[in-house]
C-alpha atoms as a PDB file:
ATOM      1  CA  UNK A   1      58.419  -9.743 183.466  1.00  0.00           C
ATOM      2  CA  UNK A   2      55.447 -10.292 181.574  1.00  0.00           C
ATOM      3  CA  UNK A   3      52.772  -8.658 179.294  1.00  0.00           C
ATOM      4  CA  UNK A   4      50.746  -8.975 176.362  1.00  0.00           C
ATOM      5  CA  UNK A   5      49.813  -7.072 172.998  1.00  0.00           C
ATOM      6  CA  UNK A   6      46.356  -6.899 171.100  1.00  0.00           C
ATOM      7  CA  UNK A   7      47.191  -6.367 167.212  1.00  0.00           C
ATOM      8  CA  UNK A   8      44.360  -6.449 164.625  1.00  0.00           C
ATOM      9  CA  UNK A   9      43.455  -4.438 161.523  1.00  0.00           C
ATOM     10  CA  UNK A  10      40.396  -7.080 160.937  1.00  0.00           C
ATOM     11  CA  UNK A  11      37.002  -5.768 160.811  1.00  0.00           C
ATOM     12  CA  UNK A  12      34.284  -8.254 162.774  1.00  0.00           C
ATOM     13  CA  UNK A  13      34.847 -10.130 165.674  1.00  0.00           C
ATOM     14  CA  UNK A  14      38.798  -9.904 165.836  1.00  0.00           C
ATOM     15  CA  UNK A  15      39.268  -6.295 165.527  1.00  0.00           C
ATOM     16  CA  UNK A  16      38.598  -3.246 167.155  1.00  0.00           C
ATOM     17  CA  UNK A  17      36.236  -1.573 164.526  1.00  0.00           C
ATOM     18  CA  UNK A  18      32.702  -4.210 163.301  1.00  0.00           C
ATOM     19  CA  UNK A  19      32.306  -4.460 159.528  1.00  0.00           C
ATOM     20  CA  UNK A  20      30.214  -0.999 159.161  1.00  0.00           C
ATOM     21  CA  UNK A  21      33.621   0.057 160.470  1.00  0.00           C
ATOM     22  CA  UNK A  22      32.325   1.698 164.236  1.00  0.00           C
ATOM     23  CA  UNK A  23      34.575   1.065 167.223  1.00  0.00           C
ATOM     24  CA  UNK A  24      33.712  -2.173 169.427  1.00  0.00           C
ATOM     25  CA  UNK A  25      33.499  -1.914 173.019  1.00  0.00           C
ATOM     26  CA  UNK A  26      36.923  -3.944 173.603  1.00  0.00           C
ATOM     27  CA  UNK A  27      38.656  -0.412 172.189  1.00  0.00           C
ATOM     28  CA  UNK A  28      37.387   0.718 176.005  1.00  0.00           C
ATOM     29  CA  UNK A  29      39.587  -1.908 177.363  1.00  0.00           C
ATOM     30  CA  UNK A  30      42.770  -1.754 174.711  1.00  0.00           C
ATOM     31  CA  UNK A  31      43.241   2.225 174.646  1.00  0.00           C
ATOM     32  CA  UNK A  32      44.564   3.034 178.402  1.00  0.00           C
ATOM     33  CA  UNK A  33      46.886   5.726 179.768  1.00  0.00           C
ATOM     34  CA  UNK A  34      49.893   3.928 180.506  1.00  0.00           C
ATOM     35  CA  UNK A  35      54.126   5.231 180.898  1.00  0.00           C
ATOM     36  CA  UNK A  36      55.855   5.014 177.246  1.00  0.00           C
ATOM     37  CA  UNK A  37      59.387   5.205 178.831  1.00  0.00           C
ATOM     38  CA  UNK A  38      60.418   5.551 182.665  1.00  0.00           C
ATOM     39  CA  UNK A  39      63.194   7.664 183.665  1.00  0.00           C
ATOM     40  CA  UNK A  40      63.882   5.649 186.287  1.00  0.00           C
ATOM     41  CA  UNK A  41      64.047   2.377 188.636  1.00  0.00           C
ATOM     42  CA  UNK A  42      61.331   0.549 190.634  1.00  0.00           C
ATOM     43  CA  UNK A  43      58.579   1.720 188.668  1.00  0.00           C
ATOM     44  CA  UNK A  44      54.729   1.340 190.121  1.00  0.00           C
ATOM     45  CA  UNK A  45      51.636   2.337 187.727  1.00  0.00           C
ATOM     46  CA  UNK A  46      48.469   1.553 187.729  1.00  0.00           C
ATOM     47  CA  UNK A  47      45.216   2.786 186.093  1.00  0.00           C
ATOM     48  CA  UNK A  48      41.699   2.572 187.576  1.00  0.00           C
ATOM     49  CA  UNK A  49      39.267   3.114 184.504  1.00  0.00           C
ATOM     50  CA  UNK A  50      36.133   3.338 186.858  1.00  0.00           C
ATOM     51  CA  UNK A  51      37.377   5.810 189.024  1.00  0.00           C
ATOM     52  CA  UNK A  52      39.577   7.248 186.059  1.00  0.00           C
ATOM     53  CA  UNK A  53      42.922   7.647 187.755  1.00  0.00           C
ATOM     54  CA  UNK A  54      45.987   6.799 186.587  1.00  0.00           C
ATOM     55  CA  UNK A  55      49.393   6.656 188.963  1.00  0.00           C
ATOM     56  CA  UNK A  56      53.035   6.370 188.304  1.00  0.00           C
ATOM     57  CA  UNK A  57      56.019   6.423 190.913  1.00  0.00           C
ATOM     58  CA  UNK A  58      59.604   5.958 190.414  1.00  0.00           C
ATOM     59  CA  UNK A  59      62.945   6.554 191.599  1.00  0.00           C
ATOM     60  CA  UNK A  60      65.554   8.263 190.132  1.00  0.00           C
ATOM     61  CA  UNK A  61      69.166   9.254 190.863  1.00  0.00           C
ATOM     62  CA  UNK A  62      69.606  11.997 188.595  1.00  0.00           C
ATOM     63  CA  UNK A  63      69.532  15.456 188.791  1.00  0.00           C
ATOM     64  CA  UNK A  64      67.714  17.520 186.326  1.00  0.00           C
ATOM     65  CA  UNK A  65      69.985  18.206 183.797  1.00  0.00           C
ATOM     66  CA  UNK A  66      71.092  14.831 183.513  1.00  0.00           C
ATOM     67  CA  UNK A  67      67.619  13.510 183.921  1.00  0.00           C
ATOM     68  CA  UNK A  68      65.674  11.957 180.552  1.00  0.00           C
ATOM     69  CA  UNK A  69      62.156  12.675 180.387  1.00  0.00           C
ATOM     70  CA  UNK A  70      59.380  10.070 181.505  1.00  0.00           C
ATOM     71  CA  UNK A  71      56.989   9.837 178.350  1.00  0.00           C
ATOM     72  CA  UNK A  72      52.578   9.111 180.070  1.00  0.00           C
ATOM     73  CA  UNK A  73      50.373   8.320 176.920  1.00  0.00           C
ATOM     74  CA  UNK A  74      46.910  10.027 177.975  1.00  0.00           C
ATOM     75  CA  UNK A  75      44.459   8.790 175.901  1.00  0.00           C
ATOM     76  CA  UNK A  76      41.388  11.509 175.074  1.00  0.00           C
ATOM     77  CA  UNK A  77      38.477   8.731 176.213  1.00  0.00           C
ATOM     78  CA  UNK A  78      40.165   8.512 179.523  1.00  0.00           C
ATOM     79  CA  UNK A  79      39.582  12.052 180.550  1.00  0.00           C
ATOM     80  CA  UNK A  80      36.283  13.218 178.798  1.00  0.00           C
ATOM     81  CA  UNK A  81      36.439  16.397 180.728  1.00  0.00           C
ATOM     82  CA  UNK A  82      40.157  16.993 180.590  1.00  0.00           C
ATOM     83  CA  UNK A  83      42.889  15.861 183.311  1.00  0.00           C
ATOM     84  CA  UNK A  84      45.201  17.054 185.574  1.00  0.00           C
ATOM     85  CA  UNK A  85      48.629  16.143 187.332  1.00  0.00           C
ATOM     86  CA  UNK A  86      48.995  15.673 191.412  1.00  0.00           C
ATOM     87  CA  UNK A  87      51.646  15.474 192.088  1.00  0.00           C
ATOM     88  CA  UNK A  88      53.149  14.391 195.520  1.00  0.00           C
ATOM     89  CA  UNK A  89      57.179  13.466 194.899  1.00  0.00           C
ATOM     90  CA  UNK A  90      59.990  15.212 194.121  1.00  0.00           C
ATOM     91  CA  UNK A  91      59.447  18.746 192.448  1.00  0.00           C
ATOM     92  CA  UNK A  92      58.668  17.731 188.114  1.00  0.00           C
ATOM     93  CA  UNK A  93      58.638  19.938 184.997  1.00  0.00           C
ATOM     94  CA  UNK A  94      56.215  18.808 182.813  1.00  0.00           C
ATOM     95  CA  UNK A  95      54.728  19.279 178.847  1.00  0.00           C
ATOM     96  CA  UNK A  96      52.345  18.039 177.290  1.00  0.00           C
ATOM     97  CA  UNK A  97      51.449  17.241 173.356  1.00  0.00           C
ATOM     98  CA  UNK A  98      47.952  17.381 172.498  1.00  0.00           C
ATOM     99  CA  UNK A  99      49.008  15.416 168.803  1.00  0.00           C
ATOM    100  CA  UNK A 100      50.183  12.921 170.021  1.00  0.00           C
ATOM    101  CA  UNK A 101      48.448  12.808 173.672  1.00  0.00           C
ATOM    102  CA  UNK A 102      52.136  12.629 175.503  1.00  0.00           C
ATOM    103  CA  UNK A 103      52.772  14.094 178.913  1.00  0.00           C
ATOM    104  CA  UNK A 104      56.959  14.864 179.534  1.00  0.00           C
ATOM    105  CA  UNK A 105      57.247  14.478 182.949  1.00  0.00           C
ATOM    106  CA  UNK A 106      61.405  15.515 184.037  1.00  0.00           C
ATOM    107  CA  UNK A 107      62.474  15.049 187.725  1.00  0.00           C
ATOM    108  CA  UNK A 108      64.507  18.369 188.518  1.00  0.00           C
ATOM    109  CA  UNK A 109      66.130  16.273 191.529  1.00  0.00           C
ATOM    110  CA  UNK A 110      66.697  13.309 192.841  1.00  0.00           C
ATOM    111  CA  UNK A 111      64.354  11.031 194.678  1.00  0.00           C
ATOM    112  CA  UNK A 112      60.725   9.389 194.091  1.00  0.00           C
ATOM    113  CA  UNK A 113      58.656  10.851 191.745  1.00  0.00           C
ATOM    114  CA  UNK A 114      54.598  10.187 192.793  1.00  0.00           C
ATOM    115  CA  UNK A 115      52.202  11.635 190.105  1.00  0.00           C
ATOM    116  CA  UNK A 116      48.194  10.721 189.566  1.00  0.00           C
ATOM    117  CA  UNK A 117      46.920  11.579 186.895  1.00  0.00           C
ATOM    118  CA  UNK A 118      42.883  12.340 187.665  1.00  0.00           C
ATOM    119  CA  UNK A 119      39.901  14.101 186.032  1.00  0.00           C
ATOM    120  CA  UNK A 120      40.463  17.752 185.556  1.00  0.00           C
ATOM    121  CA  UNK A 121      37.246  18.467 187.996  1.00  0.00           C
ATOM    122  CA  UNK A 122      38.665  16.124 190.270  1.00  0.00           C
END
């Protein structure tokens, strides 16, 4: 396993803001939907900013009540126009937080859960 983090409260060059304190471009590239927590094994995501899709499947081996929830960050820029969920696994209950830009995602049985998130006109 591998990743990386971006951290930087620097105006200029290094941060994410220039001096006069509006957003640089690289804040296109930094703030991306992406899975919080995943309430489950062999997890695949992926997130395709041009055609503005983001995808998440999993497996899990619970049943609803025992299930956690699987926490999506949905960033606002991703989805101009709004988003929606497709979803094409196991049967979900989902919520969403506008504050704090969270979709709950829940399995209510077991198996693979396949969800895209895509533009709401989509």
């Amino acid at each position: 396993t591998s990743g990386w983090f971006y951290w930087s409260y620097d105006r200029g060059s290094w941060g994410l803001e220039d001096e006069a304190g509006k957003e640089l471009l690289k804040a296109n590239v930094l703030v991306r939907p992406y899975p919080r927590c995943i309430a489950g094994t062999q997890p695949r995501f992926n997130w395709q900013p041009e055609q503005r899709e983001f995808s998440l499947a999993y497996n899990t081996a619970n049943s609803h009540e025992e299930s956690p929830a699987t926490e999506i960050y949905l960033p606002p820029r991703a989805w101009p126009q709004g988003w929606k969920l497709v979803n094409a696994g196991v049967e979900i209950e989902e919520a969403y937080d506008p504050m704090s830009h969270i979709l709950s995602v829940r399995a209510k049985q077991a198996g693979k859960v396949r969800i895209r998130i895509v533009e709401a006109s989509a």
